[in-house]
Structures are given as C-alpha cells and as structure tokens.
Protein backbone atom coordinates (compact mmCIF):
# COMPACT_ATOMS: atom_id res chain seq x y z
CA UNK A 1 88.38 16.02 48.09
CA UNK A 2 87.22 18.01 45.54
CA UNK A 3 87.97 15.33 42.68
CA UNK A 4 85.40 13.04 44.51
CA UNK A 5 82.47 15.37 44.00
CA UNK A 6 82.83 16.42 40.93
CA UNK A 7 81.81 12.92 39.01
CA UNK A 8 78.93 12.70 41.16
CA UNK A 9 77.63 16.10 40.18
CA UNK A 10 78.48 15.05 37.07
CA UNK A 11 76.28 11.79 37.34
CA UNK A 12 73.16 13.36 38.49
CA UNK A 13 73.39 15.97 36.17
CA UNK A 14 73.00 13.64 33.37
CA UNK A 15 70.24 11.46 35.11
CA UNK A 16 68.46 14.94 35.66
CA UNK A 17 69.17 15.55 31.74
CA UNK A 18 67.68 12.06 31.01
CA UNK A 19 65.12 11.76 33.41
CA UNK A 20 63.76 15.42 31.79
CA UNK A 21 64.48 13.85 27.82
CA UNK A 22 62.11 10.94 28.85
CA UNK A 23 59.23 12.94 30.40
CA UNK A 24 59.33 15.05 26.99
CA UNK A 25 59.46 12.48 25.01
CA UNK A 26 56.78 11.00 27.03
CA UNK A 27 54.40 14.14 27.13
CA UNK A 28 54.97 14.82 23.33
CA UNK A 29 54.07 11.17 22.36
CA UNK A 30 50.79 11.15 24.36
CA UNK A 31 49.77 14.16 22.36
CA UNK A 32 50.39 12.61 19.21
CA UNK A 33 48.45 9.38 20.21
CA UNK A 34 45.48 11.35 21.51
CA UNK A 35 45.31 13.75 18.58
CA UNK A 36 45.82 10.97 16.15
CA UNK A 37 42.67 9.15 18.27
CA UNK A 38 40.24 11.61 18.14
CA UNK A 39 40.91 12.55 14.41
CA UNK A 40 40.08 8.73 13.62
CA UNK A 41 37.00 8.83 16.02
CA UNK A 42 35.57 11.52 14.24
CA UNK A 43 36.52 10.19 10.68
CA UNK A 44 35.12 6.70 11.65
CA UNK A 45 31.79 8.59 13.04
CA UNK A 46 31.40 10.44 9.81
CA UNK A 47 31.91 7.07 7.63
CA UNK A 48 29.22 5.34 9.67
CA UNK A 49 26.64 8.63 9.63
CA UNK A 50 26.92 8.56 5.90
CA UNK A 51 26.80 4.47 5.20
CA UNK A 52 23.51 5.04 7.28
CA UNK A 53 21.86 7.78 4.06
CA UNK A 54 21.23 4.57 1.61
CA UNK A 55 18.63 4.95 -1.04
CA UNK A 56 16.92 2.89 -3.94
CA UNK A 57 14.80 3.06 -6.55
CA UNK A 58 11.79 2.11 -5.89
CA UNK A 59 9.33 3.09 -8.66
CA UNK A 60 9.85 5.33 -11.87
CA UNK A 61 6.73 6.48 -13.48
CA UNK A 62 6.65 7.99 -16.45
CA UNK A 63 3.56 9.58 -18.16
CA UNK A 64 3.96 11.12 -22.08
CA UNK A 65 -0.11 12.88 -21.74
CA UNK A 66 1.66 15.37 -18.95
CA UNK A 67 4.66 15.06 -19.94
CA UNK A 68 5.91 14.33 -16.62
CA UNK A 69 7.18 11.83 -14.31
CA UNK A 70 8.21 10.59 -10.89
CA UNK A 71 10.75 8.49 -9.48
CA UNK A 72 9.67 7.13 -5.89
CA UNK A 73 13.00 6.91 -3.91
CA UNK A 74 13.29 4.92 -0.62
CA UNK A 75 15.78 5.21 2.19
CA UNK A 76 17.08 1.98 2.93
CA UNK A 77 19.91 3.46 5.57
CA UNK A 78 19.20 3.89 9.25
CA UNK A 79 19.97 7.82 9.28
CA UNK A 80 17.77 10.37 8.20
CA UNK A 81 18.56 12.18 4.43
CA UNK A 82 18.51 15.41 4.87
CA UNK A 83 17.03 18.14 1.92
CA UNK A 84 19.78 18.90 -0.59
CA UNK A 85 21.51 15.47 0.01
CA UNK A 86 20.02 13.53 -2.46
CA UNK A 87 20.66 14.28 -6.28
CA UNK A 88 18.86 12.86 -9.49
CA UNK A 89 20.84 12.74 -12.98
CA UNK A 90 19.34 12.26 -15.94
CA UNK A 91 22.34 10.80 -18.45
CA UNK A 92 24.93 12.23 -16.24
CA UNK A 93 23.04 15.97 -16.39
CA UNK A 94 21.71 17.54 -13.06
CA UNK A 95 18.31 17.75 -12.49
CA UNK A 96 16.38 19.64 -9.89
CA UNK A 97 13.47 17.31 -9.42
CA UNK A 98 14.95 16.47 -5.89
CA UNK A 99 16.00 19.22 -4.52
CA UNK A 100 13.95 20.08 -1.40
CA UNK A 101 13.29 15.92 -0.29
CA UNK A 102 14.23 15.15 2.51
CA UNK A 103 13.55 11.49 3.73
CA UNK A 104 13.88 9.78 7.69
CA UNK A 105 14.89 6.47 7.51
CA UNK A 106 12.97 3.78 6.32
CA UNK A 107 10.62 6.83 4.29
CA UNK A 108 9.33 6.92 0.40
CA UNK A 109 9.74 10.06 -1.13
CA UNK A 110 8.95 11.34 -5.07
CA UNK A 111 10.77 12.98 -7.23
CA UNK A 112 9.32 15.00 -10.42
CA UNK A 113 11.11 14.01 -13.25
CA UNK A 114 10.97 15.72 -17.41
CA UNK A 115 9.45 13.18 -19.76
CA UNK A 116 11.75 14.34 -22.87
CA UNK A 117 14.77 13.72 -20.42
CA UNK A 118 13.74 10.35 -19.38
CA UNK A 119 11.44 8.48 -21.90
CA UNK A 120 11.00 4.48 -22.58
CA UNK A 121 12.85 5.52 -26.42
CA UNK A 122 15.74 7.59 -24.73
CA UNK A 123 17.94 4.81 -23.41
CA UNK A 124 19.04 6.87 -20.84
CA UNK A 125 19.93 6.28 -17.38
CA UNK A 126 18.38 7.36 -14.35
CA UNK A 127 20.86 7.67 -11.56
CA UNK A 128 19.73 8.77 -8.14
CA UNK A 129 22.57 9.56 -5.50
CA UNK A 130 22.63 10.11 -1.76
CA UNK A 131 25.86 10.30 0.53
CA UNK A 132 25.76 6.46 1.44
CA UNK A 133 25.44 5.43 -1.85
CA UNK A 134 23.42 5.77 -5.66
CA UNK A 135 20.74 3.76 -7.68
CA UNK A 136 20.36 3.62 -11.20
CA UNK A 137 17.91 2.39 -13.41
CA UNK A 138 17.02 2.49 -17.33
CA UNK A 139 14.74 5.00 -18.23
CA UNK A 140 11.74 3.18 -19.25
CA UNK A 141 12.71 -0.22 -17.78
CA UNK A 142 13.02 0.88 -14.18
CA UNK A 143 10.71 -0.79 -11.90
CA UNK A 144 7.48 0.19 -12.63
CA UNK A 145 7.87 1.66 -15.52
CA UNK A 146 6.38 -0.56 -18.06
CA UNK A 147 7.53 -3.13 -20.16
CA UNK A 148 10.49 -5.39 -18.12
CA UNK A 149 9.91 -3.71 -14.63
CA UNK A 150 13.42 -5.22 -13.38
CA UNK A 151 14.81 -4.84 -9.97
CA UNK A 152 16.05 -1.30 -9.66
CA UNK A 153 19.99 -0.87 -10.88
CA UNK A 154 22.76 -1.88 -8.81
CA UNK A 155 25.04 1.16 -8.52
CA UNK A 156 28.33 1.65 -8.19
CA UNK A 157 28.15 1.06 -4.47
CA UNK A 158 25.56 -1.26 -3.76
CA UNK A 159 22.06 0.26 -4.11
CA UNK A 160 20.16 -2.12 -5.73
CA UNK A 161 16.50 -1.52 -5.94
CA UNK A 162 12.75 -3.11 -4.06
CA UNK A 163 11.47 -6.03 -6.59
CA UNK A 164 8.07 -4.98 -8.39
CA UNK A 165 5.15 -6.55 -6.82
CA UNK A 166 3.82 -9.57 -8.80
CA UNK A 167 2.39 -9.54 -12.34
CA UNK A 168 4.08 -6.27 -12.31
C-alpha cells in the first residue's frame, strides 16, 4: 500500500511547486508592467508640458542713440513659461536680457537686448530658446527691425516667427 501513495504525494507536490512558480511569475510580471506604465505616463506628461512652452520672435528693435534694444517674444504654446525658462543668445553667447520673464500662454513679453552685441552691421544671430522649442532671427533683419523685416527664423525645432504687419 505504501507504493500507491507515494506517486500521488509526489504529483501534488509538483502541482503545488508549479502552481506557486506561476503565481510568482505572475506577481513579478505585473510589477514590471505597472512600473514600466507609470514611468512612460510620467515621461509622456513631461513631453506634452514642455511641447506646450513654444515661443517666437515677434519683434526685434534695435536703437544705436541708447544703445539698446528689445526683442518682443511671444508664447505660441498652450502652457505657461515660467521665469528662468526662456534664454536669449546673442551669436551663441548668453545673455541676461531674459532672465526674470515669465510669459502665460498666448502673452508678449520684452527682452532688453546690447546694441554692440546685436547691430544691423554684426551679422549675428539672435536665437531665443524656451523648453518647447527656439527662434532665431538675423540681427538687424528680424522682424521689425528695419530694412527686410522677414518672418522671424525657423529654428531648429519649428519656431518660426508672427509676419510683420503690412508696409512693414
């Protein structure tokens, strides 16, 4: 009798065994999935909160009696820019002209901007970025900003400025 019962114990041993494999297995896969979900949640939320901080060009002004200028920037995106967010370069150099602007969405905001930096003889380019994406326009051939008054630059990731009013 006692050869009979051993293969059964046998048996449900190993569909205990199984049964407890699976559940792990289970368990430990559901963790992955959920981890793996949220993490791609939150990276797809922080994609679409920065797309919304677009800006462009929208007038560059530059005056040689003060030696001093402005760039108007507008925010084209559907989330608010906060202060700090949005930086001006002169020629690939830093400038603080737009430090503390901070713009909701849909808002104009000005920048100060150095004359010697950015003047209609430099050739140099005026590149404004925020996290969504940058503008850039020729010093002195920006819109607004005398002779040519294009469109505002298209940069790198799609800015692309506001067309000058007529006769402008």
């Amino acid at each position: 009798m006692k050869k009979g019962i051993t293969p059964v114990i046998a048996i449900i041993l190993l569909l205990l065994i199984t049964i407890s494999m699976v559940g792990f297995a289970f368990v430990w896969f559901s963790r992955v999935a959920q981890t793996a979900t949220e993490q791609t949640e939150k990276q797809l939320q922080s994609d679409l909160n920065r797309q919304g901080k677009k800006i462009a060009i929208d007038n560059l002004q530059l005056s040689t009696g003060i030696l001093e200028g402005s760039v108007s920037i507008r925010n084209i995106g559907t989330s608010n820019i906060a202060a700090g967010d949005i930086k001006l370069y002169v020629s690939n150099a830093v400038q603080a002209g737009c430090d503390s602007l901070a713009l909701a969405a849909g808002a104009v905001g000005s920048c100060d901007i150095d004359v010697n930096t950015c003047n209609s003889d430099s050739g140099n380019t005026l590149r404004v970025t925020a996290p969504g994406n940058q503008d850039q326009v020729t010093c002195g051939t920006g819109p607004g900003a005398g002779a040519g008054g294009g469109a505002g630059g298209g940069g790198d990731e799609g800015g692309g400025g506001v067309p000058p009013p007529p006769g402008g």
